[in-house]
C-alpha atoms as a PDB file:
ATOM      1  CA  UNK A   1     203.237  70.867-119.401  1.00  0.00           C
ATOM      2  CA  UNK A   2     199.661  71.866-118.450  1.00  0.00           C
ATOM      3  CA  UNK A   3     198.505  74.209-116.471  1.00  0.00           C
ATOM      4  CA  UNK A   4     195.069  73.994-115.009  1.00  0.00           C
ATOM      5  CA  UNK A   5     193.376  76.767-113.458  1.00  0.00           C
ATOM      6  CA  UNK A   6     189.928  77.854-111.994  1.00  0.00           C
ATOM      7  CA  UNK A   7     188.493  80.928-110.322  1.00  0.00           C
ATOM      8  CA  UNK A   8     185.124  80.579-108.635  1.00  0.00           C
ATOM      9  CA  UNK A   9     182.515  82.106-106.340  1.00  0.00           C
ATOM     10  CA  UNK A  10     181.296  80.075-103.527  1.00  0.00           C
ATOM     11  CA  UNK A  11     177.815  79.785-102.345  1.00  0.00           C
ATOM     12  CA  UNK A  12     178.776  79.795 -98.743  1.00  0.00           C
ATOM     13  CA  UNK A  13     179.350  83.571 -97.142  1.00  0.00           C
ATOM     14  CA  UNK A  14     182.584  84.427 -96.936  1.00  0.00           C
ATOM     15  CA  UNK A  15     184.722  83.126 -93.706  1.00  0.00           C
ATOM     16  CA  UNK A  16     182.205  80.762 -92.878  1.00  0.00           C
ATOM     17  CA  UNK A  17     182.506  77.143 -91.524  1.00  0.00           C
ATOM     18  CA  UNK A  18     181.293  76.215 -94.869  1.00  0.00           C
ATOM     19  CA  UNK A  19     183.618  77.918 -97.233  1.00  0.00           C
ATOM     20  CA  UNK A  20     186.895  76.489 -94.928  1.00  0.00           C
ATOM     21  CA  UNK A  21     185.300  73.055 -95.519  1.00  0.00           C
ATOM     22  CA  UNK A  22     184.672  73.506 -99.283  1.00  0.00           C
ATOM     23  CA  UNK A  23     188.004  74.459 -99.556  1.00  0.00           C
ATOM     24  CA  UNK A  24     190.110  71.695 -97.508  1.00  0.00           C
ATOM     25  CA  UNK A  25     188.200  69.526 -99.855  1.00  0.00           C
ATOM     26  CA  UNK A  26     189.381  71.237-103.102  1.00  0.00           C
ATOM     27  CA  UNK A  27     192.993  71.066-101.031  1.00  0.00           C
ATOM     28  CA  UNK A  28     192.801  67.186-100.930  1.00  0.00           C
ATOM     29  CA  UNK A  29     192.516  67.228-104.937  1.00  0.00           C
ATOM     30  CA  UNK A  30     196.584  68.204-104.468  1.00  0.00           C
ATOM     31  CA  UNK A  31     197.547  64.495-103.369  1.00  0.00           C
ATOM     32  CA  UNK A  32     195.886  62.712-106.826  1.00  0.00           C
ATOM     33  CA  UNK A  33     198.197  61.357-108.911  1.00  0.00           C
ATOM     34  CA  UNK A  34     200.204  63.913-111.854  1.00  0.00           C
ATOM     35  CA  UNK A  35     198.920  66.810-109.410  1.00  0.00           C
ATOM     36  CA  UNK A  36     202.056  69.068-109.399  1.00  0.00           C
ATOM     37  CA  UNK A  37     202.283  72.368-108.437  1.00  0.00           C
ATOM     38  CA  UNK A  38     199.317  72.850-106.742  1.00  0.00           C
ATOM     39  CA  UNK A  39     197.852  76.255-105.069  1.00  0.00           C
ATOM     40  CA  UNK A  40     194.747  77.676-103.756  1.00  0.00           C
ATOM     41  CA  UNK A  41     194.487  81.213-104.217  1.00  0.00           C
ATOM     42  CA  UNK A  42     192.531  83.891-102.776  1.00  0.00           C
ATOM     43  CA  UNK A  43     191.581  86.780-105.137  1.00  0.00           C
ATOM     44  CA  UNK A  44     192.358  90.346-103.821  1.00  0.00           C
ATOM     45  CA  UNK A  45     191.633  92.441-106.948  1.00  0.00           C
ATOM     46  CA  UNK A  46     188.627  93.973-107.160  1.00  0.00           C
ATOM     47  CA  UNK A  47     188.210  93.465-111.313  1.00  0.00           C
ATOM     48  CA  UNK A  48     185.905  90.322-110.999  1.00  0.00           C
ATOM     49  CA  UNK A  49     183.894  88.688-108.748  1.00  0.00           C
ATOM     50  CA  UNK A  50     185.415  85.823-108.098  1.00  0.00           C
ATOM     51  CA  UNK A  51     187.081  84.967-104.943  1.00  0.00           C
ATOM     52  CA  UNK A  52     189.310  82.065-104.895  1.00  0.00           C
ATOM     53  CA  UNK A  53     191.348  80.450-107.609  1.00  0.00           C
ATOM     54  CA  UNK A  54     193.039  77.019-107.956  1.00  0.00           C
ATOM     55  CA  UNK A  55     195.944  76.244-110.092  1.00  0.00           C
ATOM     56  CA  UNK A  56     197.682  72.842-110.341  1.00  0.00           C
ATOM     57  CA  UNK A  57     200.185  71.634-113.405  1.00  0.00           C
ATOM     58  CA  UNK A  58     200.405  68.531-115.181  1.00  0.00           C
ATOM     59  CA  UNK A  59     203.208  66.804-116.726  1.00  0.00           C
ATOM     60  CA  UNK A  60     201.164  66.345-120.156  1.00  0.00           C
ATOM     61  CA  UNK A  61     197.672  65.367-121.253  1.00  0.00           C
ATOM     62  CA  UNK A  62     197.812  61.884-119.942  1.00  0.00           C
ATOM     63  CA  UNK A  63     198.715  63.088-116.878  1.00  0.00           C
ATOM     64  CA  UNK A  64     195.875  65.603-117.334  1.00  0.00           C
ATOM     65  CA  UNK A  65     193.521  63.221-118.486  1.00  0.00           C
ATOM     66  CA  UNK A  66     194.178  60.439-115.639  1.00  0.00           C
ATOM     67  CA  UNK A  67     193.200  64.176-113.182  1.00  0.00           C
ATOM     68  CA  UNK A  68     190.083  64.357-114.776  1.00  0.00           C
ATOM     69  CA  UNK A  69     189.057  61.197-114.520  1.00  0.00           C
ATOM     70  CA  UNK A  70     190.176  60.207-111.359  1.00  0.00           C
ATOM     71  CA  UNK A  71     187.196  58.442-108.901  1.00  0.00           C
ATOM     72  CA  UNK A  72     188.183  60.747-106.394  1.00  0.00           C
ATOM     73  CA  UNK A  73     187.846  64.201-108.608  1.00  0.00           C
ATOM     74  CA  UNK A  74     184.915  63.396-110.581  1.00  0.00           C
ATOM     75  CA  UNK A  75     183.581  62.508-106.632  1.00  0.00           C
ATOM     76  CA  UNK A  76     184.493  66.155-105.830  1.00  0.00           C
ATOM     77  CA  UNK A  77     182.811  67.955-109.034  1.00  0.00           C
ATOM     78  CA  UNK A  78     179.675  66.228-108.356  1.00  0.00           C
ATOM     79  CA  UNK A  79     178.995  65.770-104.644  1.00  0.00           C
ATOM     80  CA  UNK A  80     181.172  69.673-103.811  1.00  0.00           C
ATOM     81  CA  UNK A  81     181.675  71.025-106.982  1.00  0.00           C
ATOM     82  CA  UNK A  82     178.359  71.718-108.770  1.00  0.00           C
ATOM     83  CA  UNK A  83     175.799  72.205-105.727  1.00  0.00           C
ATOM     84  CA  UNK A  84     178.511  75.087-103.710  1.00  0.00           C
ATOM     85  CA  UNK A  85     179.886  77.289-106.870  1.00  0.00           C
ATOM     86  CA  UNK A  86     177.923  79.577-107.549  1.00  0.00           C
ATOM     87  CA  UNK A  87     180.328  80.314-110.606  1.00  0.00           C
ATOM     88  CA  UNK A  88     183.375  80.154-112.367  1.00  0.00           C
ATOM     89  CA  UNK A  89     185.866  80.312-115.132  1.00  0.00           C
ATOM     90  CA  UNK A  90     188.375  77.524-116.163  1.00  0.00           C
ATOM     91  CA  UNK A  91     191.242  78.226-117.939  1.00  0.00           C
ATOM     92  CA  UNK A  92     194.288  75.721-119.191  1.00  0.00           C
ATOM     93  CA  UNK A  93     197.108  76.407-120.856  1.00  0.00           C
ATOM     94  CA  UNK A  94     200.433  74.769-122.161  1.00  0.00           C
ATOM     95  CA  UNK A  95     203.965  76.810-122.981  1.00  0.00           C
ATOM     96  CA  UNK A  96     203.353  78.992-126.017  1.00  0.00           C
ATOM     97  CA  UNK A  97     206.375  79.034-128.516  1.00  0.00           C
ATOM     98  CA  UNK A  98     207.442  81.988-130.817  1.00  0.00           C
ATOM     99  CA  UNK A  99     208.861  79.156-132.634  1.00  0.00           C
ATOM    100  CA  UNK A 100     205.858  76.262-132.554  1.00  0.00           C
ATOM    101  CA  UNK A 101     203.650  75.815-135.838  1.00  0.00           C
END
């Protein structure tokens, strides 16, 4: 299992027309194939400034892989993605074992 995640800061002021839009785009990236497990998240701590976060999980890294690639994603980093974060931090991770070498 993978689990994908990202926390960003939009361009767009906060509430706006713009930032609902941004982000019923980034919810459509829930129906591509592997996507399980999908959330978008709205940060309420006040440690960073970031204000939303998406997590999704993934089977394994072909699963992953067939994400990333997807027509429809690499659509949505380039045409949504890049020009309306104004930053982020991405983060995945698989199960951690006491017992793995």
């Amino acid at each position: 299992m993978i689990r994908h995640t990202v926390v960003f800061r939009l361009k767009h002021p906060l509430n706006s027309a713009p930032e609902r839009d941004f982000l019923q785009a980034a919810c459509a990236l829930a129906n591509l194939p592997g996507v399980e497990r999908f959330e978008c998240l709205r940060q309420i701590g006040t440690k960073n400034a970031f204000t939303f976060g998406l997590s999704m999980e993934f089977d394994n890294e072909e699963a992953y892989r067939g994400y990333n690639d997807h027509p429809e994603h690499t659509k949505f980093v380039q045409e949504r993605w890049l020009p309306e974060v104004a930053e982020f931090l991405e983060i995945d991770y698989a199960p951690w074992s006491a017992n793995a070498s």
